[in-house]
PDB file of N, CA and C in Angstrom:
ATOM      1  N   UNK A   1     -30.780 -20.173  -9.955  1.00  0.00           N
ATOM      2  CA  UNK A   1     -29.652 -19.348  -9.562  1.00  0.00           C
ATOM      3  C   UNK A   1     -29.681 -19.157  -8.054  1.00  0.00           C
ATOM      4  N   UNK A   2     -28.152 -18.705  -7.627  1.00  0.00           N
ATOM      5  CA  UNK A   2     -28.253 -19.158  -6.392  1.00  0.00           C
ATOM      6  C   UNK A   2     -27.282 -17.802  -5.309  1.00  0.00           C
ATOM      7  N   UNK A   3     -27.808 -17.322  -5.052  1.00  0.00           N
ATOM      8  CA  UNK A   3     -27.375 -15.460  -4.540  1.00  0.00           C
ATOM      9  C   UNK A   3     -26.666 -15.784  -3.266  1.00  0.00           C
ATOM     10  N   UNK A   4     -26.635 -16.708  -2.457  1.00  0.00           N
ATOM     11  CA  UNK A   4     -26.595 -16.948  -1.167  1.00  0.00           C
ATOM     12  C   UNK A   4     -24.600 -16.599  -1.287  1.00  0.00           C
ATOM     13  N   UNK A   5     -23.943 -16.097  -0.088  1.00  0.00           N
ATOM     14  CA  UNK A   5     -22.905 -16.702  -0.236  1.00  0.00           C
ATOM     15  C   UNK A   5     -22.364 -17.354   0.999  1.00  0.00           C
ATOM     16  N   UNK A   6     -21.159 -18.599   0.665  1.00  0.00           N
ATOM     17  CA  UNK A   6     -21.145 -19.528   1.682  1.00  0.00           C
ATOM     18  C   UNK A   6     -20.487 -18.989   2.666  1.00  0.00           C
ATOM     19  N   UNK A   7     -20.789 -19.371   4.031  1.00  0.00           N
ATOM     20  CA  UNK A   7     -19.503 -18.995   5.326  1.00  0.00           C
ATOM     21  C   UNK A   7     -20.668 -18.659   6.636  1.00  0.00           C
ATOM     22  N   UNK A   8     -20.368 -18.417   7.308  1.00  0.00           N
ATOM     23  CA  UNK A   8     -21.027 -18.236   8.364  1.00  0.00           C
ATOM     24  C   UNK A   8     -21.733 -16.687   8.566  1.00  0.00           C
ATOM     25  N   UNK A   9     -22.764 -16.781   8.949  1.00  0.00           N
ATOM     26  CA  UNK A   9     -23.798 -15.817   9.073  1.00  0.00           C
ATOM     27  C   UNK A   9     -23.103 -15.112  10.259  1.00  0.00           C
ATOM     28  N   UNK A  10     -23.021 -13.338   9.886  1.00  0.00           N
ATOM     29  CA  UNK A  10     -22.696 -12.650  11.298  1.00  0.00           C
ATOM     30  C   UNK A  10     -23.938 -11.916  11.815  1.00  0.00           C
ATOM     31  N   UNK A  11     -24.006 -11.936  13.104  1.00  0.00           N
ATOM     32  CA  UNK A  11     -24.955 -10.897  13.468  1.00  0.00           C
ATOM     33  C   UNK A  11     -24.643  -9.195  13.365  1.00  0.00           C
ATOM     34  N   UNK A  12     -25.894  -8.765  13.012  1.00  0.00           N
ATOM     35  CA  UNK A  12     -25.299  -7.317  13.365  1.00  0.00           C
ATOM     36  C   UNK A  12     -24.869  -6.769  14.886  1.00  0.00           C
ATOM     37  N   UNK A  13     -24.120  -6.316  15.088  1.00  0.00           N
ATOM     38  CA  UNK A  13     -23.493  -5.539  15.780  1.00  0.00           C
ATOM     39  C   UNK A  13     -22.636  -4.222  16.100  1.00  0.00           C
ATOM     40  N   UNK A  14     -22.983  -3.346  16.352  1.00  0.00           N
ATOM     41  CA  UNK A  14     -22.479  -1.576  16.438  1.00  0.00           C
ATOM     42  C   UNK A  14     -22.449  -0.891  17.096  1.00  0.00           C
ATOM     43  N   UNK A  15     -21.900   0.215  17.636  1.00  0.00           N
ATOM     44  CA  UNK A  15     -22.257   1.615  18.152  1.00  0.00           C
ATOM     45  C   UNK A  15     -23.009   2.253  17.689  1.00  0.00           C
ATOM     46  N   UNK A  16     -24.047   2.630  17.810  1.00  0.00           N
ATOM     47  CA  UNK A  16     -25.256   3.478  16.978  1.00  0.00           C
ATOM     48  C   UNK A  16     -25.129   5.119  17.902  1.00  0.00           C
ATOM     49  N   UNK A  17     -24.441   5.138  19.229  1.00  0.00           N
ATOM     50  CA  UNK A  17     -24.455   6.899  19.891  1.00  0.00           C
ATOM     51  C   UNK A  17     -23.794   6.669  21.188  1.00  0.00           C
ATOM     52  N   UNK A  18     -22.796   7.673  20.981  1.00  0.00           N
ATOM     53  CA  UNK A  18     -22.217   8.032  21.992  1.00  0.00           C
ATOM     54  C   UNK A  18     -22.791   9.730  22.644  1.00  0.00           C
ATOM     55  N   UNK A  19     -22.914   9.543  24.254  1.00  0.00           N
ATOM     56  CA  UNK A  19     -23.268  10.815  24.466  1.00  0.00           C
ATOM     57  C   UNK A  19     -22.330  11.017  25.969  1.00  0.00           C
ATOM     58  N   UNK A  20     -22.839  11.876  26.844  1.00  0.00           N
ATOM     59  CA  UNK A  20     -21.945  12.434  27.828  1.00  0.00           C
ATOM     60  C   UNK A  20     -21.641  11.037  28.908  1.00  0.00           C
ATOM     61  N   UNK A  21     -22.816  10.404  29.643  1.00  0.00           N
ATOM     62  CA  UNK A  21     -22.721   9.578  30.300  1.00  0.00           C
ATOM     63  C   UNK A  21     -22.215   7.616  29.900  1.00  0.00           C
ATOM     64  N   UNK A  22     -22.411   7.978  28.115  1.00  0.00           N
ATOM     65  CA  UNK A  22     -21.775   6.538  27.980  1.00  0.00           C
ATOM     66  C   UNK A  22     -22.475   6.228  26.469  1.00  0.00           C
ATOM     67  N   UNK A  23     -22.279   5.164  25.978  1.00  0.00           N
ATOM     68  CA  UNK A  23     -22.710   4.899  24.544  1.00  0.00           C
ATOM     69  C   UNK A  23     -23.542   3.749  24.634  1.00  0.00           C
ATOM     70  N   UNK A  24     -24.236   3.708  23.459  1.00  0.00           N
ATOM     71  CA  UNK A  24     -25.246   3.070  22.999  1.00  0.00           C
ATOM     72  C   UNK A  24     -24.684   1.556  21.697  1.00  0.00           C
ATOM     73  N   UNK A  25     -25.125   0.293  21.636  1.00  0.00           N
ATOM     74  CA  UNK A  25     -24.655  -0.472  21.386  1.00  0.00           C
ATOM     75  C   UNK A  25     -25.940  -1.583  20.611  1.00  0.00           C
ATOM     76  N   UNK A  26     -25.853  -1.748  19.526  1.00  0.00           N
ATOM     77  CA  UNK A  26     -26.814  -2.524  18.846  1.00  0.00           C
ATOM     78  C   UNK A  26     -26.487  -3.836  18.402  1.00  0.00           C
ATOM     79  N   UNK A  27     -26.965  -4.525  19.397  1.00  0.00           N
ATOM     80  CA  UNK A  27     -26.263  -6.045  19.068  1.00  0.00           C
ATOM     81  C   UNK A  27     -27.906  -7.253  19.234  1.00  0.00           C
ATOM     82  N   UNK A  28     -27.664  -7.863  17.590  1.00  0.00           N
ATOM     83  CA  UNK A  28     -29.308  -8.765  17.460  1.00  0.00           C
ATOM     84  C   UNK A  28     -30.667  -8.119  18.037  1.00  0.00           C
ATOM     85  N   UNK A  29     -30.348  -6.921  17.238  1.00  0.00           N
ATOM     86  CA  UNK A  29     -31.836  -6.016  17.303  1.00  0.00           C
ATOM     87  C   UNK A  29     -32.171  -5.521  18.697  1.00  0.00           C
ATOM     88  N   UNK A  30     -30.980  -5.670  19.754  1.00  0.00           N
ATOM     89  CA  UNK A  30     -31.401  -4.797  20.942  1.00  0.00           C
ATOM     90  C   UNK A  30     -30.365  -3.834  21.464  1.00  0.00           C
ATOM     91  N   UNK A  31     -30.932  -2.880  22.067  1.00  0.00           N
ATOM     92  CA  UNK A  31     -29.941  -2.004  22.510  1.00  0.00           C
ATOM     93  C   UNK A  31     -29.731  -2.312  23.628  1.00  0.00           C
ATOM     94  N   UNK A  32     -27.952  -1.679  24.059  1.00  0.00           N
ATOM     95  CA  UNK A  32     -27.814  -1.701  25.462  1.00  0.00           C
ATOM     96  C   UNK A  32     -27.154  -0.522  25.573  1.00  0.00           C
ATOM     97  N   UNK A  33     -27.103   0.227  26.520  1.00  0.00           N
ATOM     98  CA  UNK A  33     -26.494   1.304  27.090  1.00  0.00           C
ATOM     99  C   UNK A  33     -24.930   0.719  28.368  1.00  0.00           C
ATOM    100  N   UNK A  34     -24.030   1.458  27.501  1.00  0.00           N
ATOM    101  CA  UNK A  34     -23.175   1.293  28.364  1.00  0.00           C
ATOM    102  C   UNK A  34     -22.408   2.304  28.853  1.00  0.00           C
ATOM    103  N   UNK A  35     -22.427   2.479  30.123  1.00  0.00           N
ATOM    104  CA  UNK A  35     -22.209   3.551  31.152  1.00  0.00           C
ATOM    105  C   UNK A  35     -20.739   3.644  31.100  1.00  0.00           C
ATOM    106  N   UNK A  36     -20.314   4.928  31.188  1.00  0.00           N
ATOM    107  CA  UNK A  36     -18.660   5.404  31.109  1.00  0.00           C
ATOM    108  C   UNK A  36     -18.388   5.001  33.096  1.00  0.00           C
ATOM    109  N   UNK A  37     -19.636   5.261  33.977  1.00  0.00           N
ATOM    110  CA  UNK A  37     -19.593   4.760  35.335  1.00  0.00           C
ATOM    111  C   UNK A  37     -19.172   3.365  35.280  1.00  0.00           C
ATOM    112  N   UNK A  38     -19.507   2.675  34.875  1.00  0.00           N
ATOM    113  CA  UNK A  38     -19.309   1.478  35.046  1.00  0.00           C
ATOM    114  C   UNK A  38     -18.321   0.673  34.026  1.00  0.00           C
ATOM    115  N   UNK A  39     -17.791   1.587  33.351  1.00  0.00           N
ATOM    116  CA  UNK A  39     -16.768   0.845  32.262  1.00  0.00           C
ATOM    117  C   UNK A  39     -15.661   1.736  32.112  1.00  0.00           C
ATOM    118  N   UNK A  40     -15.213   2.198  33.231  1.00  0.00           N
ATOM    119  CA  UNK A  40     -14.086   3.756  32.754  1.00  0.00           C
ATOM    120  C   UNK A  40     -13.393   3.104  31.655  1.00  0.00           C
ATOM    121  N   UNK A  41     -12.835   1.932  31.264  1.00  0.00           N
ATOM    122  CA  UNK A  41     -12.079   1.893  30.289  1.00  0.00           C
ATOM    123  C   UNK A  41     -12.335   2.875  29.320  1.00  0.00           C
ATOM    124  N   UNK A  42     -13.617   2.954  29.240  1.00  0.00           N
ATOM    125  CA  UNK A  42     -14.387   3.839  27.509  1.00  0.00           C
ATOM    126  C   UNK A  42     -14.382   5.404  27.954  1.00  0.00           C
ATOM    127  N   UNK A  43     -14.362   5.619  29.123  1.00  0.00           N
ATOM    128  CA  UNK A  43     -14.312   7.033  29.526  1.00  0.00           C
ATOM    129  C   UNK A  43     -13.454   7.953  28.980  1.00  0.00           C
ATOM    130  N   UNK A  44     -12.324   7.608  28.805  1.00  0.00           N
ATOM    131  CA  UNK A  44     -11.371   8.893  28.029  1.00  0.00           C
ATOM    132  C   UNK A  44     -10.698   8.457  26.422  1.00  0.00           C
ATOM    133  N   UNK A  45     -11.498   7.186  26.241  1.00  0.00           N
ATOM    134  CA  UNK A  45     -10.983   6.875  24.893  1.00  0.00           C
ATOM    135  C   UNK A  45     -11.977   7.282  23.940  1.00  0.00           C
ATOM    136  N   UNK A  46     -10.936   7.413  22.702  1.00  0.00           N
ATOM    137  CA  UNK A  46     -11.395   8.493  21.478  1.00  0.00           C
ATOM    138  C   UNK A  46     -12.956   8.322  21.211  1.00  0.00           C
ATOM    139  N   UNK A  47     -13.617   9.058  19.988  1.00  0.00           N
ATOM    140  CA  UNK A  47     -14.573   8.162  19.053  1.00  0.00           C
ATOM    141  C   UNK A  47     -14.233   7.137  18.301  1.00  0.00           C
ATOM    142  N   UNK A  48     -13.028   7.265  17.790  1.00  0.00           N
ATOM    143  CA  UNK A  48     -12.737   6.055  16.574  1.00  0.00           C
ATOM    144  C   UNK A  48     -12.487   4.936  17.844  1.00  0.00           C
ATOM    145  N   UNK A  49     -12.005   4.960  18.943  1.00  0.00           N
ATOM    146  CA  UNK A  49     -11.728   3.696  19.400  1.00  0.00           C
ATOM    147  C   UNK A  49     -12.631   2.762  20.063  1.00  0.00           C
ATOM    148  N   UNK A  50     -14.040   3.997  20.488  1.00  0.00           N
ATOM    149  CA  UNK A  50     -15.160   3.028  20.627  1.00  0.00           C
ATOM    150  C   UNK A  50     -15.788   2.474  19.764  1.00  0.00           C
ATOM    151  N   UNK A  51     -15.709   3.458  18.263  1.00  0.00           N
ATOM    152  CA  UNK A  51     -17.030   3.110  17.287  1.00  0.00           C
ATOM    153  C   UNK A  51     -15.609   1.646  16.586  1.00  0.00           C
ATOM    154  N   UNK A  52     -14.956   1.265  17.416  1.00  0.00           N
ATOM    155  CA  UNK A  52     -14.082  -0.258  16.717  1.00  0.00           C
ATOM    156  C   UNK A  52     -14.108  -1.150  17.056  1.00  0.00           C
ATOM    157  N   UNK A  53     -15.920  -1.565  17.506  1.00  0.00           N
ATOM    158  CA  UNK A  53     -16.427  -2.452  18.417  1.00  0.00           C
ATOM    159  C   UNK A  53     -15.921  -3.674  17.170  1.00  0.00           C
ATOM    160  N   UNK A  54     -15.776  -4.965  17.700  1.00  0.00           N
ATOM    161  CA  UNK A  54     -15.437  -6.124  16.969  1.00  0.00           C
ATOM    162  C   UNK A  54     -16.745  -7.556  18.110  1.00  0.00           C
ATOM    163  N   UNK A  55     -16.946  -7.924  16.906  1.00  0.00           N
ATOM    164  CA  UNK A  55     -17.908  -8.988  17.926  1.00  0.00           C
ATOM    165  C   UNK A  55     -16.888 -10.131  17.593  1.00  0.00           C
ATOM    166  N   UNK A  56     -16.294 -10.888  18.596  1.00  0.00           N
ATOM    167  CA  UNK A  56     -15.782 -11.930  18.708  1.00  0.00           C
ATOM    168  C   UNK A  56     -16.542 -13.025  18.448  1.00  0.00           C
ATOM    169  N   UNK A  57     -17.364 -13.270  19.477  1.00  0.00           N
ATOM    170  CA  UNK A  57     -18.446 -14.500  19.280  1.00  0.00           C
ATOM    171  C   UNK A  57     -19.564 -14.000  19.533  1.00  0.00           C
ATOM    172  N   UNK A  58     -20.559 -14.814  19.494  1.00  0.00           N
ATOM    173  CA  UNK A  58     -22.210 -14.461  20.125  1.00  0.00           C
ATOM    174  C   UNK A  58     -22.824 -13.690  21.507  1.00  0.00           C
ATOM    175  N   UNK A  59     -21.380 -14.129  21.968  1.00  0.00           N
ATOM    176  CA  UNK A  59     -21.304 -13.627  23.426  1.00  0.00           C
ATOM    177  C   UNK A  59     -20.572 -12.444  24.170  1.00  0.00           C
ATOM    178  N   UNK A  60     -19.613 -12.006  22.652  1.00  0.00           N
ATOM    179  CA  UNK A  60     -18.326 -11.487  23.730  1.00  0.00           C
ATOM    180  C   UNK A  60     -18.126 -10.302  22.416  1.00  0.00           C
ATOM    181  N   UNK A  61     -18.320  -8.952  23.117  1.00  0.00           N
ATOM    182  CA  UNK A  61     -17.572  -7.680  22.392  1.00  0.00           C
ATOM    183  C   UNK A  61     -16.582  -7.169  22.566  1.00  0.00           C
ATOM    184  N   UNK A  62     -15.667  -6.808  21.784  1.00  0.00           N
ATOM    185  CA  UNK A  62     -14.326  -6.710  22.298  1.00  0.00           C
ATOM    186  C   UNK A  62     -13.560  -5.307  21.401  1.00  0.00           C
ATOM    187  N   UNK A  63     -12.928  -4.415  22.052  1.00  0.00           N
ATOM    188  CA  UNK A  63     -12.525  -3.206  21.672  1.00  0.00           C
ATOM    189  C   UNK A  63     -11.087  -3.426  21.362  1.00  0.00           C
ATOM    190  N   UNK A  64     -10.310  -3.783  19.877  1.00  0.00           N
ATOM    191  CA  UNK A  64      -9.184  -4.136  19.876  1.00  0.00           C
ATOM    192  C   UNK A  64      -7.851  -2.621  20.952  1.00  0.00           C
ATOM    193  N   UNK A  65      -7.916  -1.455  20.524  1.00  0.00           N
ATOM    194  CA  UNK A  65      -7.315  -0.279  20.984  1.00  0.00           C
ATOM    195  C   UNK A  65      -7.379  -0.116  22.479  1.00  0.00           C
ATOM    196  N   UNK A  66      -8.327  -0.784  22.938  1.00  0.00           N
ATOM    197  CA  UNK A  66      -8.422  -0.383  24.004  1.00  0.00           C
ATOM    198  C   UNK A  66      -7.881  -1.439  24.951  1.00  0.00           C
ATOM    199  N   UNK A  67      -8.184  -2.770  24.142  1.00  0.00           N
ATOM    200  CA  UNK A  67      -8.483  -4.419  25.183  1.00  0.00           C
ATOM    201  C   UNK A  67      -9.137  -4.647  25.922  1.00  0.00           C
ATOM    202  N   UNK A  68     -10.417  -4.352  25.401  1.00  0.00           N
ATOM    203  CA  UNK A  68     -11.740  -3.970  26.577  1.00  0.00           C
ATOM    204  C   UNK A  68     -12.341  -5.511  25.740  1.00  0.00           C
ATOM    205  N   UNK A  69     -13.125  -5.927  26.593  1.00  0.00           N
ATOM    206  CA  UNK A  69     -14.145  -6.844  26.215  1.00  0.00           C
ATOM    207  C   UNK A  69     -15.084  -6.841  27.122  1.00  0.00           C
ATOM    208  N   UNK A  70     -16.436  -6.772  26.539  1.00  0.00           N
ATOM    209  CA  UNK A  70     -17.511  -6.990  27.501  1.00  0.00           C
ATOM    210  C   UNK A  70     -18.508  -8.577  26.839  1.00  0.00           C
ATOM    211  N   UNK A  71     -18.936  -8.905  27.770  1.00  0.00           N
ATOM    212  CA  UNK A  71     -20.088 -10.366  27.734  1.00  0.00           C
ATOM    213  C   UNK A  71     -21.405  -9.575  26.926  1.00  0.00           C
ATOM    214  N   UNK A  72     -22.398  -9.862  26.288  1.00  0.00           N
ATOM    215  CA  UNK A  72     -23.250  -9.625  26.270  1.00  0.00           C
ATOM    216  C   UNK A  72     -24.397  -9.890  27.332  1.00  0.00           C
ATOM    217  N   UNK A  73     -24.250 -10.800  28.099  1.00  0.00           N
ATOM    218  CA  UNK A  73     -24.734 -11.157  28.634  1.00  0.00           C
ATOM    219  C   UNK A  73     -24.400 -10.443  30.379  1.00  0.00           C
ATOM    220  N   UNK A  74     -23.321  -9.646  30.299  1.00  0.00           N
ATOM    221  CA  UNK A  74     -23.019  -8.734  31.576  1.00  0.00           C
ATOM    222  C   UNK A  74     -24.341  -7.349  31.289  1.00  0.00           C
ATOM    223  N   UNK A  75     -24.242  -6.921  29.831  1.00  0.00           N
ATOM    224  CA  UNK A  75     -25.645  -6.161  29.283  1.00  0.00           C
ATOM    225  C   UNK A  75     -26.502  -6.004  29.497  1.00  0.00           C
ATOM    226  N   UNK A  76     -26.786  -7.533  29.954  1.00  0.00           N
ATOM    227  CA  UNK A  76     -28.458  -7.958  30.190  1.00  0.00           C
ATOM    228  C   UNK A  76     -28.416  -8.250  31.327  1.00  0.00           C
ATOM    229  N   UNK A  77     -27.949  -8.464  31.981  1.00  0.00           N
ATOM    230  CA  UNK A  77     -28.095  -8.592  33.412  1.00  0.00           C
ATOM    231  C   UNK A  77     -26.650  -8.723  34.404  1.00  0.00           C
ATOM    232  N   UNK A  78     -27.314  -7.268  34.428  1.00  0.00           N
ATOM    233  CA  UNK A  78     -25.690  -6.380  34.942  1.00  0.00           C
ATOM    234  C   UNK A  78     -25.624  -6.950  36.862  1.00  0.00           C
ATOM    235  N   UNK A  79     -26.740  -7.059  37.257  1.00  0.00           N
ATOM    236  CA  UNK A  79     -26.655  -7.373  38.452  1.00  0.00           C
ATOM    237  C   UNK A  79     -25.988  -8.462  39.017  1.00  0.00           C
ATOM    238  N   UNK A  80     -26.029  -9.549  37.793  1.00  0.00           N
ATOM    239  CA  UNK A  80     -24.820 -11.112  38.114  1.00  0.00           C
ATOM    240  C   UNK A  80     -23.735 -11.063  37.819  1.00  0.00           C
ATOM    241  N   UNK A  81     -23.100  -9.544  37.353  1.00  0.00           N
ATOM    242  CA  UNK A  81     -21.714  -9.241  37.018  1.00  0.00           C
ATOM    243  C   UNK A  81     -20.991  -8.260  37.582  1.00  0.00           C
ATOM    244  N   UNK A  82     -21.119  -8.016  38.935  1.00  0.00           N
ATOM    245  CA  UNK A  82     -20.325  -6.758  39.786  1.00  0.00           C
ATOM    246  C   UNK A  82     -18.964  -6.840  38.824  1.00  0.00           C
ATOM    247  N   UNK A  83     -19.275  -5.221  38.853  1.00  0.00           N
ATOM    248  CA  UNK A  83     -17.665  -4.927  38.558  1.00  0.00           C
ATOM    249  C   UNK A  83     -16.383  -4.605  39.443  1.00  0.00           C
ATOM    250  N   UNK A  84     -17.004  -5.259  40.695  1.00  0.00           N
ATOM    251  CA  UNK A  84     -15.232  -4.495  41.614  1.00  0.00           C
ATOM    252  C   UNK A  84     -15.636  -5.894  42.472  1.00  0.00           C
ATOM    253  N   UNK A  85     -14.711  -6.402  42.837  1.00  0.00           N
ATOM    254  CA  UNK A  85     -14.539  -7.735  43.367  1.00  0.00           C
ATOM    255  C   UNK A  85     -14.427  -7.463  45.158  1.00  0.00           C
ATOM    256  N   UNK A  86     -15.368  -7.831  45.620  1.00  0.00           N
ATOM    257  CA  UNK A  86     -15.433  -7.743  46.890  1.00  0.00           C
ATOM    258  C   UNK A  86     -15.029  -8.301  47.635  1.00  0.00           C
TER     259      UNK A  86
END
């Protein structure tokens, strides 16, 4: 017998806490903190519209309500991704 079912494997991915300075984000067993400083998009939007994180691909999180998308990889190394274009 055979339990498996077919289609493509998703990773986990979530909001696990939001607090004053910004929320918390669990994507393939690591956390990242993401700053309301550095992402005002998330700054004045609801709870339901952050906790409606959608993982697009392996790479890319994306907030349908809002039209926010972040890289995972901006996460991890925030320093190769300025956010204001100089």
């Amino acid at each position: 017998m055979n339990s498996s079912q077919p289609g493509t494997s998703i990773s986990a991915s979530e909001v696990t806490n939001i607090e004053p300075l910004g929320f918390w984000i669990l994507v393939d067993d690591k956390e990242y903190f993401v700053p309301f400083d550095d992402y005002p998009v998330f700054k004045n939007a609801s709870i339901k519209q952050i906790f409606q994180m959608q993982r697009l691909s392996q790479t890319q999180l994306h907030w349908p309500d809002l039209d926010a998308d972040i890289e995972i990889e901006a996460l991890e190394q925030p320093e190769h991704y300025p956010l204001a274009f100089k």
